[in-house]
PDB file of N, CA and C in Angstrom:
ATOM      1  N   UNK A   1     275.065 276.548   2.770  1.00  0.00           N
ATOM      2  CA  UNK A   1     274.249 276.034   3.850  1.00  0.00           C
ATOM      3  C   UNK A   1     275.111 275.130   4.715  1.00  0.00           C
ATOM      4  N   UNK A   2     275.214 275.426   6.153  1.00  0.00           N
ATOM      5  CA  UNK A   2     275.664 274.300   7.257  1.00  0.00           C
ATOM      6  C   UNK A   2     274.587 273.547   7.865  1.00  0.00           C
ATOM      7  N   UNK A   3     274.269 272.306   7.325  1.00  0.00           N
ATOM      8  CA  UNK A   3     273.455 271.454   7.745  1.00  0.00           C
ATOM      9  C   UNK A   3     273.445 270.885   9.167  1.00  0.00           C
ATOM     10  N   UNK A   4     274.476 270.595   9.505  1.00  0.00           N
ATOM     11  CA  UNK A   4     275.174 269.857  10.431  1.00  0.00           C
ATOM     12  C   UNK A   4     274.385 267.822  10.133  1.00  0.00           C
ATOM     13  N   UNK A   5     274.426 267.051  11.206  1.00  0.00           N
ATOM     14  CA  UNK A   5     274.267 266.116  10.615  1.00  0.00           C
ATOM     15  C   UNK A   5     272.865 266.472  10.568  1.00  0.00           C
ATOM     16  N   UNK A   6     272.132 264.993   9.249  1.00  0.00           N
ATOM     17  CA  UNK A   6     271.108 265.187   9.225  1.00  0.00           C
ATOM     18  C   UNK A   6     270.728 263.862   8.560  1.00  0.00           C
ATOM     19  N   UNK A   7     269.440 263.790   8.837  1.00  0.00           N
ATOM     20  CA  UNK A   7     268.921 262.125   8.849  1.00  0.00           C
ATOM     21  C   UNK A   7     268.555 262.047   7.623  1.00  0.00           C
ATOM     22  N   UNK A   8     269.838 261.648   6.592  1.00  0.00           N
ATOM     23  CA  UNK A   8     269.421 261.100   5.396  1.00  0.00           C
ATOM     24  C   UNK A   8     270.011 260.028   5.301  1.00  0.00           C
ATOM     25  N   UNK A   9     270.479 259.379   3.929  1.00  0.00           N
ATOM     26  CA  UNK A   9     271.066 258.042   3.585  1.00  0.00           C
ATOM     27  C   UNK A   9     272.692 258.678   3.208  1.00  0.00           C
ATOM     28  N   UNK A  10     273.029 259.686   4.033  1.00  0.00           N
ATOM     29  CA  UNK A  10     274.591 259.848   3.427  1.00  0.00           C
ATOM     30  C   UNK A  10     275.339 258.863   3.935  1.00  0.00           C
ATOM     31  N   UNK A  11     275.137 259.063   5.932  1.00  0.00           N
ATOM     32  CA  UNK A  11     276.120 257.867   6.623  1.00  0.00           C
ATOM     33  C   UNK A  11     276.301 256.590   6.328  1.00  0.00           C
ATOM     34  N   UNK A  12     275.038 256.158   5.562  1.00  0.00           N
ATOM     35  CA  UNK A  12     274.778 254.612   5.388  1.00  0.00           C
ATOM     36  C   UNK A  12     275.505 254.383   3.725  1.00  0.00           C
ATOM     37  N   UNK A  13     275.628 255.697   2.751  1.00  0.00           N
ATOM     38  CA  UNK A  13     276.532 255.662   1.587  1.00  0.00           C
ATOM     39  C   UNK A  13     277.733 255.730   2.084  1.00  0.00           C
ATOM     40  N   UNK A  14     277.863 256.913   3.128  1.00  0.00           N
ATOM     41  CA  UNK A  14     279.452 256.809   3.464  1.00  0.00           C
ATOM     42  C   UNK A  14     280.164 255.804   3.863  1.00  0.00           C
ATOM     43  N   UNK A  15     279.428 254.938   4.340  1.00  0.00           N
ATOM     44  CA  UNK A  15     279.442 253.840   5.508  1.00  0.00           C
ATOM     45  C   UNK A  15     279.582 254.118   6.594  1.00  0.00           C
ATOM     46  N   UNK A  16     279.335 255.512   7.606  1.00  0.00           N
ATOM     47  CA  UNK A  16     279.551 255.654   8.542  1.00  0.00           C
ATOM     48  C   UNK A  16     278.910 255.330   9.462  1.00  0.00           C
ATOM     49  N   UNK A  17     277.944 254.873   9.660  1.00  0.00           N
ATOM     50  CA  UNK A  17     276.947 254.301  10.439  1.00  0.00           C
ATOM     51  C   UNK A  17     277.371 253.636  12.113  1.00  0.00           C
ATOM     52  N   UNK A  18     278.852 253.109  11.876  1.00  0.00           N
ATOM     53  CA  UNK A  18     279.086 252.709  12.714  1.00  0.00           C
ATOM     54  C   UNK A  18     280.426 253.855  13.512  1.00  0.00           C
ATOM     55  N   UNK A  19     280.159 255.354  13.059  1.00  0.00           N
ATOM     56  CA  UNK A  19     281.122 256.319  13.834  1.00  0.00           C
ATOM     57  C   UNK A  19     280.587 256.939  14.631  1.00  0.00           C
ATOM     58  N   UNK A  20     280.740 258.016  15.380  1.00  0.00           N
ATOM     59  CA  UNK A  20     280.015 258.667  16.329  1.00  0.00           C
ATOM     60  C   UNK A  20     278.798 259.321  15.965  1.00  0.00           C
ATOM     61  N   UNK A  21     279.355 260.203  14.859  1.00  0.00           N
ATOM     62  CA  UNK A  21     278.575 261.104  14.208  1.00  0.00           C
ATOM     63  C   UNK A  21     277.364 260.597  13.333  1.00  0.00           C
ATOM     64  N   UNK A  22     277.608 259.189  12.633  1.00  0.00           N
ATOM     65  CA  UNK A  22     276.643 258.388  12.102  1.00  0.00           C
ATOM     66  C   UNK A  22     276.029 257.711  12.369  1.00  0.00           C
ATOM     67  N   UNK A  23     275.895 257.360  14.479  1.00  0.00           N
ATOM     68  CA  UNK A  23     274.846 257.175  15.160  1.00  0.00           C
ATOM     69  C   UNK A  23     274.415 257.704  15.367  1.00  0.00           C
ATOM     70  N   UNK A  24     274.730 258.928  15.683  1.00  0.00           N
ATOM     71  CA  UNK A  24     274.167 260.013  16.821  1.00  0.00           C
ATOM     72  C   UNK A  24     272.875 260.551  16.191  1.00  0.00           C
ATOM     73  N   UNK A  25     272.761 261.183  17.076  1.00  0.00           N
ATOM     74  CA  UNK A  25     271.321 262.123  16.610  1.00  0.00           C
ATOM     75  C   UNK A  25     271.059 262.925  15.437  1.00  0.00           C
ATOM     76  N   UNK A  26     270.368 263.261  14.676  1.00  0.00           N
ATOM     77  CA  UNK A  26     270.451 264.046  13.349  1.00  0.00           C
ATOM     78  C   UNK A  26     268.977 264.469  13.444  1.00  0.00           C
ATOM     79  N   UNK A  27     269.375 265.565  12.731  1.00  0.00           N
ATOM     80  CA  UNK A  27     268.758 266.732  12.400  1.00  0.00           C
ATOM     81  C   UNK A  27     267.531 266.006  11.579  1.00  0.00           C
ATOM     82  N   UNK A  28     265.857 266.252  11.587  1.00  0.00           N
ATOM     83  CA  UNK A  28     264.922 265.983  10.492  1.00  0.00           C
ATOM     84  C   UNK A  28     265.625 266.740   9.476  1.00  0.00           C
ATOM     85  N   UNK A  29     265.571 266.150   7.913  1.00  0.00           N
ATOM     86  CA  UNK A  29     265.612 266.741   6.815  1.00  0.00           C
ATOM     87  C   UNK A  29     264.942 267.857   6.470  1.00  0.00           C
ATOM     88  N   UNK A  30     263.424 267.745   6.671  1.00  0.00           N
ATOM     89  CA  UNK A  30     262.086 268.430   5.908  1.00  0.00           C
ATOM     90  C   UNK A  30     262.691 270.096   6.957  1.00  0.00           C
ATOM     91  N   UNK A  31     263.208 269.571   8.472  1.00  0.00           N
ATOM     92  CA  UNK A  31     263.080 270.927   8.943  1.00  0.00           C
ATOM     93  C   UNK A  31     264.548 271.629   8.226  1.00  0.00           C
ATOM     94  N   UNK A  32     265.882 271.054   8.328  1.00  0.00           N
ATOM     95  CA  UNK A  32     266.974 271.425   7.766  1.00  0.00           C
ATOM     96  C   UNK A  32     266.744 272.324   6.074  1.00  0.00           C
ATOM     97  N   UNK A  33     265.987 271.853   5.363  1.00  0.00           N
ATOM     98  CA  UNK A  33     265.094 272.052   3.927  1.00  0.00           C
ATOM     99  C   UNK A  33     264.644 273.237   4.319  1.00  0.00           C
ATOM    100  N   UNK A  34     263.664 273.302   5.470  1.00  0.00           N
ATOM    101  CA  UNK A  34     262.735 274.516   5.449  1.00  0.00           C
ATOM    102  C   UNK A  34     263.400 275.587   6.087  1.00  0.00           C
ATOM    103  N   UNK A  35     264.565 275.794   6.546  1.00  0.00           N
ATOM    104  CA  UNK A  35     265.452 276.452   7.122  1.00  0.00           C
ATOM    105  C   UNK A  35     266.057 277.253   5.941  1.00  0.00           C
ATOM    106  N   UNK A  36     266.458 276.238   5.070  1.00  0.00           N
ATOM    107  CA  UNK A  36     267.809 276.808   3.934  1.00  0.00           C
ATOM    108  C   UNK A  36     266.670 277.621   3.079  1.00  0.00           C
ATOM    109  N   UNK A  37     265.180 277.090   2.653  1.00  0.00           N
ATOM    110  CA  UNK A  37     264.355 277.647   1.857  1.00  0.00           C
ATOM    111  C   UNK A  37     264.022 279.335   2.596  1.00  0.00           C
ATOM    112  N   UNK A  38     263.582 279.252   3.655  1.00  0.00           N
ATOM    113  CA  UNK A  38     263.459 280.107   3.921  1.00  0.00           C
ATOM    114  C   UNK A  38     264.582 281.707   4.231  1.00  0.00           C
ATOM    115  N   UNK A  39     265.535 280.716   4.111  1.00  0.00           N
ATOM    116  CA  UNK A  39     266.815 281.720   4.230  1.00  0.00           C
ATOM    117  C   UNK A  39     267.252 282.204   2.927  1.00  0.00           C
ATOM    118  N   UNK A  40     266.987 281.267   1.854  1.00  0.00           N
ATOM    119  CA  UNK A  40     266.852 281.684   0.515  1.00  0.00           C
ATOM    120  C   UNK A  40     266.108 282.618  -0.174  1.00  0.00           C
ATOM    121  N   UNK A  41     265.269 282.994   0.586  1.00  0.00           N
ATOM    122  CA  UNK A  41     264.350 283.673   0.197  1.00  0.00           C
ATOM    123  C   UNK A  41     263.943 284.999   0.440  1.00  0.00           C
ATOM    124  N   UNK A  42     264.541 284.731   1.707  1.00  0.00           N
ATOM    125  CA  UNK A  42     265.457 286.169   2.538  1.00  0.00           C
ATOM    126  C   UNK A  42     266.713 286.491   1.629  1.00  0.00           C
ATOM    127  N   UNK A  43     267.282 286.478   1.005  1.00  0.00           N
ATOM    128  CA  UNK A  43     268.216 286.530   0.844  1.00  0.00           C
ATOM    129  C   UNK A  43     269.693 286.319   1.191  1.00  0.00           C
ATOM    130  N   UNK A  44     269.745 285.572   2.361  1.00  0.00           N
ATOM    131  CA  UNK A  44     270.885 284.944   3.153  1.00  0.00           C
ATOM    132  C   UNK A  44     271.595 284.090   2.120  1.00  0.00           C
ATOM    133  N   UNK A  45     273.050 284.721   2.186  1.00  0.00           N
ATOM    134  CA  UNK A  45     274.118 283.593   1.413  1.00  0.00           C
ATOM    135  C   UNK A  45     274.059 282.631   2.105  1.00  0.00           C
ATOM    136  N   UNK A  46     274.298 282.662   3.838  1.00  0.00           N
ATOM    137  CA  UNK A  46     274.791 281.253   4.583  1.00  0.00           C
ATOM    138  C   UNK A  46     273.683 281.638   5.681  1.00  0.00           C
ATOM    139  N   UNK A  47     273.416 279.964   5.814  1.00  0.00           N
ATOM    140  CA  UNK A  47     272.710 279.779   6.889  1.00  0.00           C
ATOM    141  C   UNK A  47     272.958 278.415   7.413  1.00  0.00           C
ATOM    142  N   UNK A  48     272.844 278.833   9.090  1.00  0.00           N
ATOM    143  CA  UNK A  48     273.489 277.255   9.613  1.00  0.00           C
ATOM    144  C   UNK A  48     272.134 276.742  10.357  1.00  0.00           C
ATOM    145  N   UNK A  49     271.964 275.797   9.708  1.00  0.00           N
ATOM    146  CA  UNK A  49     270.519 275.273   9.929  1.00  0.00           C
ATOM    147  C   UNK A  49     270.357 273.995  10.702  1.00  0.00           C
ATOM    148  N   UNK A  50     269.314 273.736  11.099  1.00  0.00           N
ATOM    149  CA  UNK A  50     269.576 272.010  12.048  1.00  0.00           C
ATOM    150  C   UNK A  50     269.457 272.786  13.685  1.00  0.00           C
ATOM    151  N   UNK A  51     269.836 271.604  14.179  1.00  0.00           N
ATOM    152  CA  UNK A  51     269.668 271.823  15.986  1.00  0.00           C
ATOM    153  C   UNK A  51     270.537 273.305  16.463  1.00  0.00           C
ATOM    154  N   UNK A  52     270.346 273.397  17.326  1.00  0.00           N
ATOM    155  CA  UNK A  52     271.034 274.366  18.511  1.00  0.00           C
ATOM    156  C   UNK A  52     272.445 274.037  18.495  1.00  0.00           C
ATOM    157  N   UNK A  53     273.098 272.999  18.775  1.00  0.00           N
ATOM    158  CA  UNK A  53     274.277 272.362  18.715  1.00  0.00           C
ATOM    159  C   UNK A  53     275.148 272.508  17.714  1.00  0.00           C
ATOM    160  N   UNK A  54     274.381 272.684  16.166  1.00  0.00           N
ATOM    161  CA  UNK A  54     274.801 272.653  15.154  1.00  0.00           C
ATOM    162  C   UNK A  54     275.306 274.252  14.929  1.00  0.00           C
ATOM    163  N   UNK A  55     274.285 274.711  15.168  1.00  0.00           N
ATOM    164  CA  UNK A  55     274.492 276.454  15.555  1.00  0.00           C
ATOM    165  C   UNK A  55     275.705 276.936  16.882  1.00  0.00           C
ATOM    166  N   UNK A  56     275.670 276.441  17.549  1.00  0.00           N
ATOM    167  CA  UNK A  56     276.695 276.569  18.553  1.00  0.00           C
ATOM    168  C   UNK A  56     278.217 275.955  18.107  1.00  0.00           C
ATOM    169  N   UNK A  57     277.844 274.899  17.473  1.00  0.00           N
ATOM    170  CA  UNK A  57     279.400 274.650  17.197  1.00  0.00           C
ATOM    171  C   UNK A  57     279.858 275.224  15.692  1.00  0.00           C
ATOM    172  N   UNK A  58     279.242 275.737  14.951  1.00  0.00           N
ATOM    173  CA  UNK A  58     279.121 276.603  13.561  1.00  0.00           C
ATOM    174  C   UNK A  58     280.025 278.279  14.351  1.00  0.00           C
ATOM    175  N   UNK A  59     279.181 278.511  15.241  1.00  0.00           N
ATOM    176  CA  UNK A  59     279.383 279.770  15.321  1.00  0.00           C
ATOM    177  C   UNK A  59     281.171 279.985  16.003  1.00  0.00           C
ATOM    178  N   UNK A  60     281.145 278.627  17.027  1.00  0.00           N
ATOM    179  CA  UNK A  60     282.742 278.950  17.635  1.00  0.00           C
ATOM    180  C   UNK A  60     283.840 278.409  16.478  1.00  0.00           C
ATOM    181  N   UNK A  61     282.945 277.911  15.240  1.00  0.00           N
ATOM    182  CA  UNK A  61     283.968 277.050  14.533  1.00  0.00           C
ATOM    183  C   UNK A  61     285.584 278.146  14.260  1.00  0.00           C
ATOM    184  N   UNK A  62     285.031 279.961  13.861  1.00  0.00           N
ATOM    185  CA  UNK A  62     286.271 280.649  13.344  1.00  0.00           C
ATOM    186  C   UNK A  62     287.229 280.765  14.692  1.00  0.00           C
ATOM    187  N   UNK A  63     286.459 280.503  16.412  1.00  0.00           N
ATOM    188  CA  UNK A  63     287.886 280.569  17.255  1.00  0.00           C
ATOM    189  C   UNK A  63     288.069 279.678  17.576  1.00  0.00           C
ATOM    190  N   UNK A  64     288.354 278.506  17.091  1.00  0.00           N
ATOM    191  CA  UNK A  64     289.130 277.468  17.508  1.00  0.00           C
ATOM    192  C   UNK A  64     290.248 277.204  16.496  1.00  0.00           C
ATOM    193  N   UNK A  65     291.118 276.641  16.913  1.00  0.00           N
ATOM    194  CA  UNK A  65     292.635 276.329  16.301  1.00  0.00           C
ATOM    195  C   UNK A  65     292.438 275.003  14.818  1.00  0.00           C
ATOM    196  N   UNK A  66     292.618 275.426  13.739  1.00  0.00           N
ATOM    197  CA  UNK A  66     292.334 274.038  13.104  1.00  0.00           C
ATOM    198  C   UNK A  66     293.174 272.589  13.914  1.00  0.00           C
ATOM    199  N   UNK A  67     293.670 272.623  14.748  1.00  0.00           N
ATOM    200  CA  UNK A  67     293.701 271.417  15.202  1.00  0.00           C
ATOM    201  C   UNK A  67     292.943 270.955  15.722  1.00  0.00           C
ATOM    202  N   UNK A  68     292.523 271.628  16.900  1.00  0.00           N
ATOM    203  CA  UNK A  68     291.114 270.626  17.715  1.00  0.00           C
ATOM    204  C   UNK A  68     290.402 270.497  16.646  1.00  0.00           C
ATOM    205  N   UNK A  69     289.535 271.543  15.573  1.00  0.00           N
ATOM    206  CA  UNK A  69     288.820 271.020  14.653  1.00  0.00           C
ATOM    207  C   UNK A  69     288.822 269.754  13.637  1.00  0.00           C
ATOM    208  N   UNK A  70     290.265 269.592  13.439  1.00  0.00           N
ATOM    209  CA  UNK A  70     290.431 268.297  13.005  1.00  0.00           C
ATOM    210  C   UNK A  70     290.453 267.078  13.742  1.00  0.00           C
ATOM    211  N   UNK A  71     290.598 267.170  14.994  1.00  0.00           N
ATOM    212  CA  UNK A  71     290.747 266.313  16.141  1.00  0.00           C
ATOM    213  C   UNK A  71     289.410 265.474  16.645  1.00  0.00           C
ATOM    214  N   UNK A  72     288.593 266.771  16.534  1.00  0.00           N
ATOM    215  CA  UNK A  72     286.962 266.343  16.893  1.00  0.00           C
ATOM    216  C   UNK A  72     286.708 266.039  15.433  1.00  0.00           C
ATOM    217  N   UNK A  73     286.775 266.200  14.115  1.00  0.00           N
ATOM    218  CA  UNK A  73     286.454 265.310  12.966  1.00  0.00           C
ATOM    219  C   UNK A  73     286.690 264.112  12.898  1.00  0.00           C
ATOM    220  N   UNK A  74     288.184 263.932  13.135  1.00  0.00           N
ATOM    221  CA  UNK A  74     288.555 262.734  13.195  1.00  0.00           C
ATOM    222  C   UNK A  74     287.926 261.423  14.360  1.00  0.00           C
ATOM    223  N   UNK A  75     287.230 262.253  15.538  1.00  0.00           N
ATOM    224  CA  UNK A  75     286.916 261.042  16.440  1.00  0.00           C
ATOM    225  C   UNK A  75     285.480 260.905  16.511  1.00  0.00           C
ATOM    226  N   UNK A  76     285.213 261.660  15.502  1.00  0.00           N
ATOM    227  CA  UNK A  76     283.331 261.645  15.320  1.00  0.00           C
ATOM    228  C   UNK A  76     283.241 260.179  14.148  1.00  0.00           C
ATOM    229  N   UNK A  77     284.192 260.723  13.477  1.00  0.00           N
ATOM    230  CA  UNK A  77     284.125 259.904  12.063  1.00  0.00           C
ATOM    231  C   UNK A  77     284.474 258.174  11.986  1.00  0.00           C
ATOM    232  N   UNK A  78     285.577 258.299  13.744  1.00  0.00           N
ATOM    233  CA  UNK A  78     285.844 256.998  13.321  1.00  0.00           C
ATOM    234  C   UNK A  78     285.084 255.921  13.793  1.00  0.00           C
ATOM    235  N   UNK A  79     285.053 254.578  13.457  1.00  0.00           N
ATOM    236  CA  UNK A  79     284.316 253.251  13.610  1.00  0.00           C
ATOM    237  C   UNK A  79     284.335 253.149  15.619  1.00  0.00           C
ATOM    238  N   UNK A  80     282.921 253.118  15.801  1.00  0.00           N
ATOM    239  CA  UNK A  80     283.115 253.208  17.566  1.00  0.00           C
ATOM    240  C   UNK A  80     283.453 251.578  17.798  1.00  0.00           C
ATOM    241  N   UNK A  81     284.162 251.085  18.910  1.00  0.00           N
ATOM    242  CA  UNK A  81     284.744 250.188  19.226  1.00  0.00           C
ATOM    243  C   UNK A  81     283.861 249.078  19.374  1.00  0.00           C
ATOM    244  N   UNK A  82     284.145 247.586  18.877  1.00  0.00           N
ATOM    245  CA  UNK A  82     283.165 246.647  19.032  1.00  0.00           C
ATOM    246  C   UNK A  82     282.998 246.069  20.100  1.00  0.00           C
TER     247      UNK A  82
END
């Protein structure tokens, strides 16, 4: 399952709270849940579940270069400036 983010207590375990990605907007849980259940049930190995965004950037993830991909990890993740 590709969740993308999603509004649980990970960022606040990770401590990320204060990175891009751990302000930003996130996905409801219950709908991310009812996505993977239902894809389970279908029989789908993978399903990329959560917003439009999450799906859009899932799908270009195999043509892009692992660099930008690490590039945009790295500046989601880090502490936004005080």
């Amino acid at each position: 399952m590709l969740p993308g983010p999603t509004d649980t207590a990970f960022f606040e375990r990770a401590e990320m709270e204060d990175t891009r990605v751990g302000s930003g907007k996130k996905d409801d849980p219950a709908k991310v849940a009812e996505q993977g259940f239902a894809a389970m049930m279908m029989g789908d190995q993978t399903v990329t579940a959560g917003s439009l965004v999450n799906k859009v950037q899932t799908a270009e993830g195999p043509a892009r270069r692992r660099a930008l991909c690490a590039w945009r990890v790295t500046r989601s993740s880090r502490p936004s400036p005080s």
